[in-house]
PDB file of N, CA and C in Angstrom:
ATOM      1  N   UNK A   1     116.912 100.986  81.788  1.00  0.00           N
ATOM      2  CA  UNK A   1     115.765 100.629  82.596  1.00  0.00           C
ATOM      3  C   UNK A   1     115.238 101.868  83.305  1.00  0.00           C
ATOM      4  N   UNK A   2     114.324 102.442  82.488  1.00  0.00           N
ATOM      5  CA  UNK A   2     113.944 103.748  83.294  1.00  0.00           C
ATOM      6  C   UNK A   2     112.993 103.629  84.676  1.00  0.00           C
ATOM      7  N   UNK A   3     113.075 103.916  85.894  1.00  0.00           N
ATOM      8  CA  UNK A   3     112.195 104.000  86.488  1.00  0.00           C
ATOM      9  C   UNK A   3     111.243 105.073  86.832  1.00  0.00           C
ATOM     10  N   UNK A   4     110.141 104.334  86.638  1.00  0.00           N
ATOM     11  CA  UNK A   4     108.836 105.321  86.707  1.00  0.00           C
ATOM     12  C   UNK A   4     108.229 105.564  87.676  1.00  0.00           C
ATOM     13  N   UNK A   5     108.415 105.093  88.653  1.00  0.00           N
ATOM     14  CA  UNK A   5     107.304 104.863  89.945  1.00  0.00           C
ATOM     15  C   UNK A   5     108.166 104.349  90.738  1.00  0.00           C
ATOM     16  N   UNK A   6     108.278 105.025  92.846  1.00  0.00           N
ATOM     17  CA  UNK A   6     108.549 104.031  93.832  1.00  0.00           C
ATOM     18  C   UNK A   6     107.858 104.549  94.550  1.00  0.00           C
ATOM     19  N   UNK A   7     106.981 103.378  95.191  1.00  0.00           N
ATOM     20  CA  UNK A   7     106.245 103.170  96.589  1.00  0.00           C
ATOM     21  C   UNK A   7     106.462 102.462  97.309  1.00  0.00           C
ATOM     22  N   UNK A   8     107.023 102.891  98.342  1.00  0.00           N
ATOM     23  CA  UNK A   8     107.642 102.105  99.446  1.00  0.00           C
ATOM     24  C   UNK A   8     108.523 101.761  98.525  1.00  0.00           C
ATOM     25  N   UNK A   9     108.924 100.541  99.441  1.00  0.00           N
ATOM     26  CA  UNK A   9     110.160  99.725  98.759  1.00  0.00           C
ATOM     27  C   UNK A   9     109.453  98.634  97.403  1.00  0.00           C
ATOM     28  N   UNK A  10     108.608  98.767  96.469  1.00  0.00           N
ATOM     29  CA  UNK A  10     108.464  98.906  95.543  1.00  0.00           C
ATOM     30  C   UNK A  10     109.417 100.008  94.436  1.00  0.00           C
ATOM     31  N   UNK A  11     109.519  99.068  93.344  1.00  0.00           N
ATOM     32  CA  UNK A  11     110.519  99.797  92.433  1.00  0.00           C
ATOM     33  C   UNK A  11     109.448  99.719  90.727  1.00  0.00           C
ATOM     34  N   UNK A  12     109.112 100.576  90.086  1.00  0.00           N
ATOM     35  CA  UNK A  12     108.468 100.092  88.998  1.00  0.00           C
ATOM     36  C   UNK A  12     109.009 100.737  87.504  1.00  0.00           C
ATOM     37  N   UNK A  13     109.250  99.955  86.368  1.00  0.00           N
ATOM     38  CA  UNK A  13     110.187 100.385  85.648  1.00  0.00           C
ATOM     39  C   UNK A  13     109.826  99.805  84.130  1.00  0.00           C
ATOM     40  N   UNK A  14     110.537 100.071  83.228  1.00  0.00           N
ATOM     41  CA  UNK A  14     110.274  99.132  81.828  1.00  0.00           C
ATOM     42  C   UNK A  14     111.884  99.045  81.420  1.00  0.00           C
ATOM     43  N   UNK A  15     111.982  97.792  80.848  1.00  0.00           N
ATOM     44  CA  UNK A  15     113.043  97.672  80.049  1.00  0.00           C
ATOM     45  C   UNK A  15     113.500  98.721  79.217  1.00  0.00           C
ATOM     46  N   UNK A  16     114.302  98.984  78.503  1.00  0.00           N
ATOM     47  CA  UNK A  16     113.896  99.882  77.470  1.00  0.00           C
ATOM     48  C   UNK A  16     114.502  99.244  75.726  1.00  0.00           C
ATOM     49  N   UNK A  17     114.837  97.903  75.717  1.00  0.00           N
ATOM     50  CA  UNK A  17     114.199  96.867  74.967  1.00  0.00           C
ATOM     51  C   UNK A  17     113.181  96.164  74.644  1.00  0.00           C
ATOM     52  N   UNK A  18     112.039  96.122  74.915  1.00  0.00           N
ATOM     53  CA  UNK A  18     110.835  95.674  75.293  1.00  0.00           C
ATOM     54  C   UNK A  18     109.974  96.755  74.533  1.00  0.00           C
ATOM     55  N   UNK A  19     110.186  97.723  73.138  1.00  0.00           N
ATOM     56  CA  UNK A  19     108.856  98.384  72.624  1.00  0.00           C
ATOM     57  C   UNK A  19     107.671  97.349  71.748  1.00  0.00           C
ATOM     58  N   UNK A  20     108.111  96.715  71.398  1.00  0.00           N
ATOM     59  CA  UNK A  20     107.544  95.866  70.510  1.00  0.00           C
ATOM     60  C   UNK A  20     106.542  94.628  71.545  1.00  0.00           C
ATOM     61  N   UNK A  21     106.262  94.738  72.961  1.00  0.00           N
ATOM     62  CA  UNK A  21     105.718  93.887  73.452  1.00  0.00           C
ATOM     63  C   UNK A  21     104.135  95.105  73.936  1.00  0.00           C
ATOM     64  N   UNK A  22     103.435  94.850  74.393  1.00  0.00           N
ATOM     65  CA  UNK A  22     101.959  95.319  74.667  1.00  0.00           C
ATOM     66  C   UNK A  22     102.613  96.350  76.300  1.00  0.00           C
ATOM     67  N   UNK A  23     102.086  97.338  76.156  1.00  0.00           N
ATOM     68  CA  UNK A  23     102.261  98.032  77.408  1.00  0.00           C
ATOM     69  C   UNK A  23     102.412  97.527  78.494  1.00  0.00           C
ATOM     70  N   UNK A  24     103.645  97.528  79.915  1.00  0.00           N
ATOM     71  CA  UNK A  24     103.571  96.797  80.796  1.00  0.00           C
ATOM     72  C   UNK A  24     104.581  97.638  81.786  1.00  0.00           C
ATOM     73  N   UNK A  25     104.577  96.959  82.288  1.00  0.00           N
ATOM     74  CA  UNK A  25     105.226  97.384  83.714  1.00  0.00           C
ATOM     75  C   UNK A  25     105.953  96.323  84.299  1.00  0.00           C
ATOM     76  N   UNK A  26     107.424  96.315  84.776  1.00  0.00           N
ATOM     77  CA  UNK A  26     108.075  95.495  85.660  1.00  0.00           C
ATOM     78  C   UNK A  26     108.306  96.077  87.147  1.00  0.00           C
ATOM     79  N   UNK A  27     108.161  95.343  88.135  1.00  0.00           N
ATOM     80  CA  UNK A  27     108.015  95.902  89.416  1.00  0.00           C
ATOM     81  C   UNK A  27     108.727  94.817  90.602  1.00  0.00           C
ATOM     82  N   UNK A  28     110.035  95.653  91.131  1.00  0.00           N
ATOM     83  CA  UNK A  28     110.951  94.726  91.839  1.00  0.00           C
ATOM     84  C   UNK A  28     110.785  95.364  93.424  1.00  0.00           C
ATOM     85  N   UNK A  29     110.574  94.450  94.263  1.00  0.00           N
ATOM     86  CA  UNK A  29     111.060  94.784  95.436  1.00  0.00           C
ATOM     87  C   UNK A  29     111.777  93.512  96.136  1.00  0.00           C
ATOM     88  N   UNK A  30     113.291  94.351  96.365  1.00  0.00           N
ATOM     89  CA  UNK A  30     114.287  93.251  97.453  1.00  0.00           C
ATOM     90  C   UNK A  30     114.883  92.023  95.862  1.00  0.00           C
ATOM     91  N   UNK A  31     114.461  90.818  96.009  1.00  0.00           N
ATOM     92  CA  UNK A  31     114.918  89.693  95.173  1.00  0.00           C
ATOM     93  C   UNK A  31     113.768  89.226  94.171  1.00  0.00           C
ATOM     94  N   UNK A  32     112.071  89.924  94.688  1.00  0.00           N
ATOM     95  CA  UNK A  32     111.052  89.884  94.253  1.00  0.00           C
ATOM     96  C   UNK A  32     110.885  90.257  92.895  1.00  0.00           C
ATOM     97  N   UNK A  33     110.716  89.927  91.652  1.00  0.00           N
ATOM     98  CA  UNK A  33     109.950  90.582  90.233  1.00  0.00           C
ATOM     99  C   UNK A  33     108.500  90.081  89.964  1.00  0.00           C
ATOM    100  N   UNK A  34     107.809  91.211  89.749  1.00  0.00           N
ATOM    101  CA  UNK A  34     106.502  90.701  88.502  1.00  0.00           C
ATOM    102  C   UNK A  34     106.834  91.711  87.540  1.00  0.00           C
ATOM    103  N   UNK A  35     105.989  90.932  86.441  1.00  0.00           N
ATOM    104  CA  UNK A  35     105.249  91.959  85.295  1.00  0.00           C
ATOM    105  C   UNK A  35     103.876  92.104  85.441  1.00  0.00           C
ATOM    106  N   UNK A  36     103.651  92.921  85.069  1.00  0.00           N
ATOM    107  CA  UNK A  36     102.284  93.216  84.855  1.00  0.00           C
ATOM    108  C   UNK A  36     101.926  93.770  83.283  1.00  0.00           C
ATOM    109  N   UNK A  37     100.478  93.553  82.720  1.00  0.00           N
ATOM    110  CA  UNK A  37     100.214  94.121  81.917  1.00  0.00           C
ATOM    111  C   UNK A  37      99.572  95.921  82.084  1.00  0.00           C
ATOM    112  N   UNK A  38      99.235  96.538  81.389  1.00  0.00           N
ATOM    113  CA  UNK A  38      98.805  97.803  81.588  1.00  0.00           C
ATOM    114  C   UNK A  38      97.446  97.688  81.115  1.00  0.00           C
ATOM    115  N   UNK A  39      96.821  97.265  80.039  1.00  0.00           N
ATOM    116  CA  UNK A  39      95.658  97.252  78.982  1.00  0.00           C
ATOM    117  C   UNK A  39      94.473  96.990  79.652  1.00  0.00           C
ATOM    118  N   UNK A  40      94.578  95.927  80.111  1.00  0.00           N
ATOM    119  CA  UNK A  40      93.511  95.218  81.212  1.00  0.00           C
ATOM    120  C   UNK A  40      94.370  94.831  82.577  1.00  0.00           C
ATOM    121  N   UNK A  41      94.829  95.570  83.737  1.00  0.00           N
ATOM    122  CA  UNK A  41      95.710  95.183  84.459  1.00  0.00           C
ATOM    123  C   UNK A  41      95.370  93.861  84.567  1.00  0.00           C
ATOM    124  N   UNK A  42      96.651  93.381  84.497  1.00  0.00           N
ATOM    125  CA  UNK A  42      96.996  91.322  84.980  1.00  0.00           C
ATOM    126  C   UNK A  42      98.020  91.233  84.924  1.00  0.00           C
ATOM    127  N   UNK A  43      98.428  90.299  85.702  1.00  0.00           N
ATOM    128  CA  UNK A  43      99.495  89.308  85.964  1.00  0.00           C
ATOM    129  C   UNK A  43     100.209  88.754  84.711  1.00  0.00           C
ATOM    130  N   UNK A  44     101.953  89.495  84.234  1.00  0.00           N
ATOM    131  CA  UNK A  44     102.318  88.453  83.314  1.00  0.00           C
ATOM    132  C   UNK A  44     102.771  87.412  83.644  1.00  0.00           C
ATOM    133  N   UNK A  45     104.006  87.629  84.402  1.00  0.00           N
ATOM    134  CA  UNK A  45     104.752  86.947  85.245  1.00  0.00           C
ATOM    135  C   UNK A  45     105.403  87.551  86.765  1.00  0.00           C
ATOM    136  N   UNK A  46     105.565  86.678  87.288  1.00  0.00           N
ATOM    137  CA  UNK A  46     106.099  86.663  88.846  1.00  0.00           C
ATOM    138  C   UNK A  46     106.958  85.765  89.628  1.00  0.00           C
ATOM    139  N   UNK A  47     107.949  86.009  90.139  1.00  0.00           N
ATOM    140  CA  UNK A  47     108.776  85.527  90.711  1.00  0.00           C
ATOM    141  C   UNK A  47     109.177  85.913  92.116  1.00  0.00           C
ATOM    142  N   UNK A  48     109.114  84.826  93.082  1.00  0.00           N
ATOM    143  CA  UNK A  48     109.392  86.075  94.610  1.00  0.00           C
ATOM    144  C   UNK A  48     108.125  86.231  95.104  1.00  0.00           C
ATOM    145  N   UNK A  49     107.172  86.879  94.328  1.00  0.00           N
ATOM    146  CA  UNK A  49     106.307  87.864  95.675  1.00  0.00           C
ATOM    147  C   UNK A  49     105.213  86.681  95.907  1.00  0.00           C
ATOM    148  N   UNK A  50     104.387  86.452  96.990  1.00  0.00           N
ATOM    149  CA  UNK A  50     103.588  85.797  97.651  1.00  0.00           C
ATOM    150  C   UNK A  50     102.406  85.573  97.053  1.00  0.00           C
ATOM    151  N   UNK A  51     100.843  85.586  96.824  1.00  0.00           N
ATOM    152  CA  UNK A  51     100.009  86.309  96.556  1.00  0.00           C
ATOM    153  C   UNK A  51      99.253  87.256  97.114  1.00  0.00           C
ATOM    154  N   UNK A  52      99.365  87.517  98.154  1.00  0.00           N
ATOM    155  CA  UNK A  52      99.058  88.674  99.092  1.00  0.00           C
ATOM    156  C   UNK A  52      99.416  89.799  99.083  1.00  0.00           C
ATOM    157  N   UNK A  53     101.431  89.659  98.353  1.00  0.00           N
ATOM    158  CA  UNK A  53     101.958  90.586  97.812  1.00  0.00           C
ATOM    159  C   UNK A  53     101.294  90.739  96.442  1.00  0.00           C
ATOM    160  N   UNK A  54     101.064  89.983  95.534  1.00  0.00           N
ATOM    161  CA  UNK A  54     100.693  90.214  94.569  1.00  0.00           C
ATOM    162  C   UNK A  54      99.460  90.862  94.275  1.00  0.00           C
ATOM    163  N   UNK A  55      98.600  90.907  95.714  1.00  0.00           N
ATOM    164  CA  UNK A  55      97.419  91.608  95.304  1.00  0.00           C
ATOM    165  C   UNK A  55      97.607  93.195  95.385  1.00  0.00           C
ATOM    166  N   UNK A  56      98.260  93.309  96.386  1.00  0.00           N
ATOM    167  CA  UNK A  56      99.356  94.267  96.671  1.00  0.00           C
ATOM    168  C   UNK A  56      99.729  95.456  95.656  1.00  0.00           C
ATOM    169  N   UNK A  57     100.589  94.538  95.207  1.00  0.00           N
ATOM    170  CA  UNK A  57     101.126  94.923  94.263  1.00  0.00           C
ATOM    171  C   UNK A  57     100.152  95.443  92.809  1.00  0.00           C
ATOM    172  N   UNK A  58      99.207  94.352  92.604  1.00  0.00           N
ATOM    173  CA  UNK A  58      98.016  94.810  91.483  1.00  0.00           C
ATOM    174  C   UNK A  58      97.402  96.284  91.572  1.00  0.00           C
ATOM    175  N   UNK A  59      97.182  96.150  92.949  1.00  0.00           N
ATOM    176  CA  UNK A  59      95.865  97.212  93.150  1.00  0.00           C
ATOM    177  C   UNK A  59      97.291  98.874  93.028  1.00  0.00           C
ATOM    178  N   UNK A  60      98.465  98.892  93.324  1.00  0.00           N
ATOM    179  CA  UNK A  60      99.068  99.706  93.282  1.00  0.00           C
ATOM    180  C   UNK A  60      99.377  99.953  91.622  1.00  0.00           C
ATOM    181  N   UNK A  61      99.579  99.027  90.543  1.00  0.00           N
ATOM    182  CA  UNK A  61      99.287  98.971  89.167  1.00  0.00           C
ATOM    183  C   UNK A  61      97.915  99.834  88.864  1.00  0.00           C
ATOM    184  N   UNK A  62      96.901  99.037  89.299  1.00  0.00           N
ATOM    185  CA  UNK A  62      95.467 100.056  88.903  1.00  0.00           C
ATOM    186  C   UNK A  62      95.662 101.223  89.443  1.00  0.00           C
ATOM    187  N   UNK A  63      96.065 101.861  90.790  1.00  0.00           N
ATOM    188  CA  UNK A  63      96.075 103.345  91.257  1.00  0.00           C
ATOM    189  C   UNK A  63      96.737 104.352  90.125  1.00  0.00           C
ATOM    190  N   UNK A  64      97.889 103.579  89.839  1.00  0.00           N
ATOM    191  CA  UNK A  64      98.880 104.393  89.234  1.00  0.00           C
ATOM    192  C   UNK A  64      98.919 103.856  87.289  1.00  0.00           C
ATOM    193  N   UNK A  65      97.829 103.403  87.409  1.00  0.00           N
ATOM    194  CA  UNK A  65      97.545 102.836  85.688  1.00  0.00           C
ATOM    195  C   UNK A  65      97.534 103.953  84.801  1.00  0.00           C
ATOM    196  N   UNK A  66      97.180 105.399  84.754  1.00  0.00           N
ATOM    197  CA  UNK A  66      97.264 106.306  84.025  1.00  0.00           C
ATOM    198  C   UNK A  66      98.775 106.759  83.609  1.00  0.00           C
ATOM    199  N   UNK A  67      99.018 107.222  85.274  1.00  0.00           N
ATOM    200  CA  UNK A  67     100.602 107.341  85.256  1.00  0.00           C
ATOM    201  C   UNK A  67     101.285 106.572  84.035  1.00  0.00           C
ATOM    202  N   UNK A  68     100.966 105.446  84.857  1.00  0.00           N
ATOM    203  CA  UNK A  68     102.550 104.228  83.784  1.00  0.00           C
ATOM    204  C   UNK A  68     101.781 104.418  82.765  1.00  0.00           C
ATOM    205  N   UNK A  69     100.935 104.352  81.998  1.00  0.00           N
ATOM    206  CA  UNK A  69     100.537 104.777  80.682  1.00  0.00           C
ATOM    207  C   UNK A  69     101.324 105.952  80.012  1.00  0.00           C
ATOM    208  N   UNK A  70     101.051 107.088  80.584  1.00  0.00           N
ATOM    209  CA  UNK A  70     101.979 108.358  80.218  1.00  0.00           C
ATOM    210  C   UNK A  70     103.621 108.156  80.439  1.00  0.00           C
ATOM    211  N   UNK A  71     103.669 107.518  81.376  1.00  0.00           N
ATOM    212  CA  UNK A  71     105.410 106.877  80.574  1.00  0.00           C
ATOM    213  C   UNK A  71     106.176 106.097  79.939  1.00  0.00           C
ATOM    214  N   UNK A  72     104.999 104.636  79.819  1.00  0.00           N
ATOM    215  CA  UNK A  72     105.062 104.196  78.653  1.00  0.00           C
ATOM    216  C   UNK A  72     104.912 105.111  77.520  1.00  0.00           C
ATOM    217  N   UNK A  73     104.073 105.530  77.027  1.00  0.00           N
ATOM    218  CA  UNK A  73     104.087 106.510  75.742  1.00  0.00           C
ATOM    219  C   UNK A  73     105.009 107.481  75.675  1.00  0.00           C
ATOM    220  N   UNK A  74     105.219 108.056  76.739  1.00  0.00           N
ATOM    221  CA  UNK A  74     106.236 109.115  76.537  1.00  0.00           C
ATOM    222  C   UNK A  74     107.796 108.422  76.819  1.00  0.00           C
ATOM    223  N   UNK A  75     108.165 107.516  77.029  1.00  0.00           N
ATOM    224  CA  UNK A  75     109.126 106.893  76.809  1.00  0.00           C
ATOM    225  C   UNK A  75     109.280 105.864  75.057  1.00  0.00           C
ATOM    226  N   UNK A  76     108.296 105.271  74.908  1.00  0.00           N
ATOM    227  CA  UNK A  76     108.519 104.404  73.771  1.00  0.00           C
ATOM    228  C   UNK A  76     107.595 104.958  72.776  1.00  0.00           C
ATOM    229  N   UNK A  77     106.492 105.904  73.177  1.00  0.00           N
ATOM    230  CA  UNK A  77     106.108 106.357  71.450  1.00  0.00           C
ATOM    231  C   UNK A  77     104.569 106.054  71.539  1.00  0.00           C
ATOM    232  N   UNK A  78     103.555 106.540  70.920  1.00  0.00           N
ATOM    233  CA  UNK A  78     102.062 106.082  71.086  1.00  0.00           C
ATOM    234  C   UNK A  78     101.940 105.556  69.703  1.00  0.00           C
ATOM    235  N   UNK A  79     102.556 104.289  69.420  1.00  0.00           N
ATOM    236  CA  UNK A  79     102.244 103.295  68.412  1.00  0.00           C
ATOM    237  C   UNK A  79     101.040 102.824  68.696  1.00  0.00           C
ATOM    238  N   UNK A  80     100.255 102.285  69.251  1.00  0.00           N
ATOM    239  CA  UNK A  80      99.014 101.719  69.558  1.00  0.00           C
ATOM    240  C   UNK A  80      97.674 102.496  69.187  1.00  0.00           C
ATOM    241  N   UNK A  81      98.171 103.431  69.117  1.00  0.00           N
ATOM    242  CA  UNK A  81      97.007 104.230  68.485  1.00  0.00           C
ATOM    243  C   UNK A  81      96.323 104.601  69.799  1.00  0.00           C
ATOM    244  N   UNK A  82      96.543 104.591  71.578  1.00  0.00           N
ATOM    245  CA  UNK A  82      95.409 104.616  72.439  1.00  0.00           C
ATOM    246  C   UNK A  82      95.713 106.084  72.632  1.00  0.00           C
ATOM    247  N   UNK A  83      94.593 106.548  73.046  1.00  0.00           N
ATOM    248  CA  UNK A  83      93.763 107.460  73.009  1.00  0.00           C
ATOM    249  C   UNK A  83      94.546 108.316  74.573  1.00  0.00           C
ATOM    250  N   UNK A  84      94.865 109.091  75.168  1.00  0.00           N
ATOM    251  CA  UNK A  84      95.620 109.711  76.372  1.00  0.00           C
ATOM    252  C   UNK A  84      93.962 110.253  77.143  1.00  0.00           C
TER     253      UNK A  84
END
């Protein structure tokens, strides 16, 4: 589970089973998980956080959307063909 990103007590990371699913991001703080997608940031799943946290949490996905892009790829490979 590499981690890529912490802000604050935000933790953000990828499986490193998970190449074969669409670019994403898992993001734990405390007992809290979401996923997120990367492509079009959204909501996969969530468990724990509020929605207040969750907006939270989104808009820190879009800041840092390039980032986790470049470590998605540079961790699992630029199969997708997207463009850097």
């Amino acid at each position: 589970m590499p981690t890529v990103l912490r802000v604050g007590s935000y933790r953000f990371y990828f499986y490193s089973h998970e190449p074969n699913e669409p670019p994403h991001v898992h993001i734990d703080r405390d007992r809290s998980t979401a996923k997120f997608w990367l492509e079009a940031v959204s909501l996969a799943s969530s468990i724990g956080f509020s929605a207040k946290e969750l907006r939270t949490v989104r808009t820190l996905v879009q800041e840092n959307q390039e980032l986790l892009w470049e470590a998605w790829y540079g961790y699992f490979g630029n199969s997708s063909g997207r463009e850097s």
